[in-house]
C-alpha atoms as a PDB file:
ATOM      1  CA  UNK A   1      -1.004   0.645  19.620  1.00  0.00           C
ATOM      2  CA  UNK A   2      -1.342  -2.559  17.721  1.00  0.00           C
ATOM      3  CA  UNK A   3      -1.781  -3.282  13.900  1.00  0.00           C
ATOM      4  CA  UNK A   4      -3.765  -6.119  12.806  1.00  0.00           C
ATOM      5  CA  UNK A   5      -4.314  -7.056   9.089  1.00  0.00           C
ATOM      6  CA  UNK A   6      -6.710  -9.434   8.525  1.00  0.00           C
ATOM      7  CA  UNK A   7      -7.265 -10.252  11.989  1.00  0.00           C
ATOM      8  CA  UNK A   8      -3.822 -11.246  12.619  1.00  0.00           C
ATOM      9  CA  UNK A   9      -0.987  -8.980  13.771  1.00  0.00           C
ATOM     10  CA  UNK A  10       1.425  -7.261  10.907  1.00  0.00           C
ATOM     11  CA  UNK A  11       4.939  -8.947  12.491  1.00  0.00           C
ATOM     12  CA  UNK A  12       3.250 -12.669  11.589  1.00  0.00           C
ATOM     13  CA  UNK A  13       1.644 -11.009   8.141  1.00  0.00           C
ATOM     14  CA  UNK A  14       4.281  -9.453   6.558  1.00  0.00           C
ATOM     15  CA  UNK A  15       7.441 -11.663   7.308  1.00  0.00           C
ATOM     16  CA  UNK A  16       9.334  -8.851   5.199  1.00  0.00           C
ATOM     17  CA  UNK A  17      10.563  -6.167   7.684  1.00  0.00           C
ATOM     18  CA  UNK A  18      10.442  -3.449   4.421  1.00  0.00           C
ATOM     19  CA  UNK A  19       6.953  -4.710   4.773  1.00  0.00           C
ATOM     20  CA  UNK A  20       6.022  -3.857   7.861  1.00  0.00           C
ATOM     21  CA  UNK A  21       8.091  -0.444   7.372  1.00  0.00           C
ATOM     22  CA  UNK A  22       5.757   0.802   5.148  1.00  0.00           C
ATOM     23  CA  UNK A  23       2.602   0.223   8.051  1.00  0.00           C
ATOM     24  CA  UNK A  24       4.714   2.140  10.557  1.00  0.00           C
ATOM     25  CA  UNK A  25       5.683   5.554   7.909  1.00  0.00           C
ATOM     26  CA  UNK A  26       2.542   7.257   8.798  1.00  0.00           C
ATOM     27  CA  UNK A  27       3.190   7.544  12.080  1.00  0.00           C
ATOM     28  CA  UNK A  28       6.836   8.107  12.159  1.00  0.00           C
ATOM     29  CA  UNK A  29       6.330  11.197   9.694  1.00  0.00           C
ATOM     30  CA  UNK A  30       3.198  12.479  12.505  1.00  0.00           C
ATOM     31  CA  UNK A  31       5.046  11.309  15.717  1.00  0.00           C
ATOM     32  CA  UNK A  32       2.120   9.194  16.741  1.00  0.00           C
ATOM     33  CA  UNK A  33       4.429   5.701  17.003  1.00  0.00           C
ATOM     34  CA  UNK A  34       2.287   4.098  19.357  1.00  0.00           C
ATOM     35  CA  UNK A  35      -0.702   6.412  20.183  1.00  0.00           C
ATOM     36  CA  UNK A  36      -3.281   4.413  17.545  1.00  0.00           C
ATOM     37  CA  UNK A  37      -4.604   0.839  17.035  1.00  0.00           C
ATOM     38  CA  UNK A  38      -4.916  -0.411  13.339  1.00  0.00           C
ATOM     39  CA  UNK A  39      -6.954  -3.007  12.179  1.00  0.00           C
ATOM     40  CA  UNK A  40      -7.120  -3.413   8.444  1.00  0.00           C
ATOM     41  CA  UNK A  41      -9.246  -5.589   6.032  1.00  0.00           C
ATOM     42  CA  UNK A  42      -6.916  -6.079   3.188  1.00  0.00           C
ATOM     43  CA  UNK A  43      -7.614  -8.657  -0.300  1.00  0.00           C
ATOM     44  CA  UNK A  44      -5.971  -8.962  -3.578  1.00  0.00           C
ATOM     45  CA  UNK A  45      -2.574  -8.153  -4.981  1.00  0.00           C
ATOM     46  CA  UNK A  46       0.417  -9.151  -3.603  1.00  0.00           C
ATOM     47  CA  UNK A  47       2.227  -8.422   0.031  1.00  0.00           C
ATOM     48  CA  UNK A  48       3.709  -5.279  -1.146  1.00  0.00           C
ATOM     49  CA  UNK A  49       0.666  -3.668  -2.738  1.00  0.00           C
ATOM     50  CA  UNK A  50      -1.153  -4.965   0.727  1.00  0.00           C
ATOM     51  CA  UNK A  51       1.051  -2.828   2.912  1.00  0.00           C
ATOM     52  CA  UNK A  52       1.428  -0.073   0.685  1.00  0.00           C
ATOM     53  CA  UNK A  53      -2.847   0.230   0.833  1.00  0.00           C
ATOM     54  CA  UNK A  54      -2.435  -0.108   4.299  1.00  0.00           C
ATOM     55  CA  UNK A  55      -0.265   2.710   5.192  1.00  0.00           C
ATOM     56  CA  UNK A  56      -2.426   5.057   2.321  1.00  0.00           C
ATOM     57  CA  UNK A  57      -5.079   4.041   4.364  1.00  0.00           C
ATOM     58  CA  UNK A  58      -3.852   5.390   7.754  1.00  0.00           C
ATOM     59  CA  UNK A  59      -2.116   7.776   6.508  1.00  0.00           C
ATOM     60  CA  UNK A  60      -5.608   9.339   5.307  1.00  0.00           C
ATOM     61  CA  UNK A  61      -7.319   7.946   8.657  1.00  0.00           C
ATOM     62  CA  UNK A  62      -4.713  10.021  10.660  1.00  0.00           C
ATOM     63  CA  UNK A  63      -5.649  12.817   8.540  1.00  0.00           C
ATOM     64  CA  UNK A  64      -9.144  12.723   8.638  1.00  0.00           C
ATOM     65  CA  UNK A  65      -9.082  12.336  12.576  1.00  0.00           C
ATOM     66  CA  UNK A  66      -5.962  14.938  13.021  1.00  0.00           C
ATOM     67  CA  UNK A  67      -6.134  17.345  10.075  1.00  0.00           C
ATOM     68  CA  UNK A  68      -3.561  19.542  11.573  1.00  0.00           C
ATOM     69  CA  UNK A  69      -1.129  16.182  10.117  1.00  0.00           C
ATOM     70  CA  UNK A  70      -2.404  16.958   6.951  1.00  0.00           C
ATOM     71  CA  UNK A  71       0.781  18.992   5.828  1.00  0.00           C
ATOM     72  CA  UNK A  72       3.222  16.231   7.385  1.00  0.00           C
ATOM     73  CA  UNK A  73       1.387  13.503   5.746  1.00  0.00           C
ATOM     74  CA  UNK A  74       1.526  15.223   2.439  1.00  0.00           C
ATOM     75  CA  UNK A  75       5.353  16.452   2.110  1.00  0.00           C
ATOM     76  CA  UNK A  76       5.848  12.996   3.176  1.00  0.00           C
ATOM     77  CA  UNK A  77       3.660  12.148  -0.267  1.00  0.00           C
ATOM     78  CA  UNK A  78       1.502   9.111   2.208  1.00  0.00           C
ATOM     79  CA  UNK A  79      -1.995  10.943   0.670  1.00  0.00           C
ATOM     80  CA  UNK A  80      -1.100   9.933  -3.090  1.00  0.00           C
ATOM     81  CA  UNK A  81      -2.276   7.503  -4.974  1.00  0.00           C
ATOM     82  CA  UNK A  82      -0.478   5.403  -7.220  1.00  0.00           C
ATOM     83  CA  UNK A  83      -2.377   5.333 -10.340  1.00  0.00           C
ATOM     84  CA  UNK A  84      -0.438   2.705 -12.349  1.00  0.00           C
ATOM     85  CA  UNK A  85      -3.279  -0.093 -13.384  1.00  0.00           C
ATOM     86  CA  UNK A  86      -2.775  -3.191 -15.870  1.00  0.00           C
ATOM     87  CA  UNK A  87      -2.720  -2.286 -19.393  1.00  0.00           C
ATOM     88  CA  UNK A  88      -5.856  -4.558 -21.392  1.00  0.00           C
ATOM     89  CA  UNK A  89      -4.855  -7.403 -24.242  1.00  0.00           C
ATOM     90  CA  UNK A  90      -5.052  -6.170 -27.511  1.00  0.00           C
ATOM     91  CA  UNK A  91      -6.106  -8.032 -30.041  1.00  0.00           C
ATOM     92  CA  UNK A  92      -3.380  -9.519 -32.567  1.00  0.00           C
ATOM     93  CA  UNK A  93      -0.864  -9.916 -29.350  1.00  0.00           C
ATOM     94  CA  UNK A  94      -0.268 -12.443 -26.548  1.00  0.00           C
ATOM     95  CA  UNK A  95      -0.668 -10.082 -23.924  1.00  0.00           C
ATOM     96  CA  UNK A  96      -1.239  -6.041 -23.504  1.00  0.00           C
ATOM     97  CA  UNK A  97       2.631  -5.415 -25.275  1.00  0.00           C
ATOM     98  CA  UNK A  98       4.066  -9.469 -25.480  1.00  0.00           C
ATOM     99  CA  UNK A  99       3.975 -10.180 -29.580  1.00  0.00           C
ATOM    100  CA  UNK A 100       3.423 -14.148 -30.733  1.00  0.00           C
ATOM    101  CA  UNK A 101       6.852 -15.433 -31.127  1.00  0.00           C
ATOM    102  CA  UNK A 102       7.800 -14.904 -34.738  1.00  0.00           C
ATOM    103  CA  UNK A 103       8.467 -17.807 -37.209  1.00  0.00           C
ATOM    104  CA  UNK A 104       9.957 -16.700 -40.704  1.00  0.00           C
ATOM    105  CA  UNK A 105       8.424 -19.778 -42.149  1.00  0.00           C
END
């Protein structure tokens, strides 16, 4: 099967072959290389964060389709979430942790 993000396939959207590993991991870990299309609607972030939505994504497609993967795609940790989110400015400070540079007079 094919993967399209965006409408355009994931070799000519993700020039980065680490990239383009991450789409594939899903199906490596099930043995399903090849047995699936993708197509993914994917905004915001950055090329990394892209793919690594992407393969959650499948990974909890394959699941919900399959759910005899289930196990597989959770030793392989594909059905977790990373919860890491930006930190907001405080008040007093440049940024969320970045201090105004200090003058001693």
């Amino acid at each position: 099967g094919d993967i399209f993000i965006n409408g355009v396939p994931h070799v000519e959207y993700f020039h980065d072959w680490a990239h383009r590993a991450y789409l594939l991991q899903p199906f490596e870990v099930t043995d399903t290389l090849g047995k699936y299309e993708v197509r993914a609607e994917v905004e915001g972030g950055g090329h990394t964060g892209q793919s690594q939505a992407v393969r959650q994504a499948t990974a909890k497609a394959l699941q919900k389709y399959t759910p005899k993967l289930r196990t597989k795609l959770k030793r392989a940790l594909l059905l977790k979430t990373d919860v890491r989110r930006v930190q907001p400015k405080k008040w007093g400070r440049a940024k969320a942790r970045r201090s105004f540079q200090w003058v001693k007079r």
